[in-house]
Protein backbone atom coordinates (compact mmCIF):
# COMPACT_ATOMS: atom_id res chain seq x y z
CA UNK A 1 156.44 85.25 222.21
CA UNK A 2 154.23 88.59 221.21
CA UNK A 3 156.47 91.00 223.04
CA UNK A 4 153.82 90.61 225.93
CA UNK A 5 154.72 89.99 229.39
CA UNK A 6 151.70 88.43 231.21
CA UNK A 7 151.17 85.83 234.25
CA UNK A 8 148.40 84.71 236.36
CA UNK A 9 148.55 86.32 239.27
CA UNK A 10 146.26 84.64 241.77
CA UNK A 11 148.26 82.59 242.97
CA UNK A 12 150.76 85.47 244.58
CA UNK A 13 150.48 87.61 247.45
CA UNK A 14 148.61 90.74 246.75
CA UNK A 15 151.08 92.56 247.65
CA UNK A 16 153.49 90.83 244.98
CA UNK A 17 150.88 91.71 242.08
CA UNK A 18 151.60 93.74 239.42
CA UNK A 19 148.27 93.64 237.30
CA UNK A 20 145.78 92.61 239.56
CA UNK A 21 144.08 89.31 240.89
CA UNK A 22 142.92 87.99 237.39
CA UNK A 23 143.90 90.79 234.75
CA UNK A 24 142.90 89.37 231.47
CA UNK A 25 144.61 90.67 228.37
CA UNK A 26 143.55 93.08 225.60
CA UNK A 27 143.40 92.45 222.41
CA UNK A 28 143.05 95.06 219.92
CA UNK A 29 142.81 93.29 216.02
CA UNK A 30 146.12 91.53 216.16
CA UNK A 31 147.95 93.25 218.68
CA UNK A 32 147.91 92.55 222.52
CA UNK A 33 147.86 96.39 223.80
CA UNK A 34 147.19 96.41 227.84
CA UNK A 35 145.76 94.20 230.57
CA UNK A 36 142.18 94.56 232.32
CA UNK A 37 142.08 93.89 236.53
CA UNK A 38 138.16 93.34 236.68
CA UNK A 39 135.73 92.18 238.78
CA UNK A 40 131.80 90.45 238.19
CA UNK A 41 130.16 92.45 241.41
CA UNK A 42 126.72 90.76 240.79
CA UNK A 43 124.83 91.81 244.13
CA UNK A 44 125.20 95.62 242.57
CA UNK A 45 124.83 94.59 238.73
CA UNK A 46 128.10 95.98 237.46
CA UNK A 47 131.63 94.75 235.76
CA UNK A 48 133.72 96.57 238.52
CA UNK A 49 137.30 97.76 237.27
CA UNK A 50 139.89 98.04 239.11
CA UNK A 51 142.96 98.66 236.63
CA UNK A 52 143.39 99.10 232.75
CA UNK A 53 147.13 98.74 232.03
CA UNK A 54 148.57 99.94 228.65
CA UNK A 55 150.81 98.41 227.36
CA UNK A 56 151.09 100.65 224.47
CA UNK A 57 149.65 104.11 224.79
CA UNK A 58 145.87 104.00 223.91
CA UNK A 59 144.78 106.06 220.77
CA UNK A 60 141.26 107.28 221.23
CA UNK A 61 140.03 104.50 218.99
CA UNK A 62 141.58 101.50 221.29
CA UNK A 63 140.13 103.59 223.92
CA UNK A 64 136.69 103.66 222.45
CA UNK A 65 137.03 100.04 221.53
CA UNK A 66 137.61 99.18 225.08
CA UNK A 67 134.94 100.67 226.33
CA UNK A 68 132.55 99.08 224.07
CA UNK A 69 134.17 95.44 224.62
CA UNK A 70 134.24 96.01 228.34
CA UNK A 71 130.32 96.73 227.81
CA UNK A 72 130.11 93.84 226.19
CA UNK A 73 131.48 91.87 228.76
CA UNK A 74 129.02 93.17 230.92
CA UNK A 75 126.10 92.82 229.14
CA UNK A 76 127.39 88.63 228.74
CA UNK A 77 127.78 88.30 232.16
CA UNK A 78 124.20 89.54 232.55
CA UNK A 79 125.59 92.69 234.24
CA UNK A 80 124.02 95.70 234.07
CA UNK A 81 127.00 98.45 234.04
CA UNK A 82 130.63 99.16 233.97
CA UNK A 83 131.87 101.13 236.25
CA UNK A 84 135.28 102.25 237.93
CA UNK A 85 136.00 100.77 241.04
């Protein structure tokens, strides 16, 4: 439908996954540019990622956008970093 290829994959094996356990798509204004494989780890405080999949090559403004929505996220789900996992 947007020239985006996306599934839920928590439901497969792990070793059947292509994104991750619950990789949530990114939306950049009106264009669906990558997939995010996070994780809430709450007893350290921090939006764990595991995987950032472009879809599209990242310029260093998606990039910087990212970052600050992935903060964001953090900061909603009363976490207090974002780090690489």
């Amino acid at each position: 439908l947007f020239d985006f290829e996306y599934a839920l994959e928590m439901y497969k094996p792990a070793a059947n996954r292509r994104w991750g356990y619950y990789a949530l798509p990114i939306l950049h204004h009106d264009q669906l540019v990558g997939k995010v494989d996070a994780v809430a780890d709450r007893n350290a405080s921090v939006l764990r990622i595991n995987a950032i999949h472009e879809d599209v090559a990242f310029t260093r403004g998606v990039t910087t956008a990212v970052r600050a929505e992935l903060k964001s996220l953090a900061s909603w789900l009363g976490l207090a970093a974002v780090e690489p996992s």
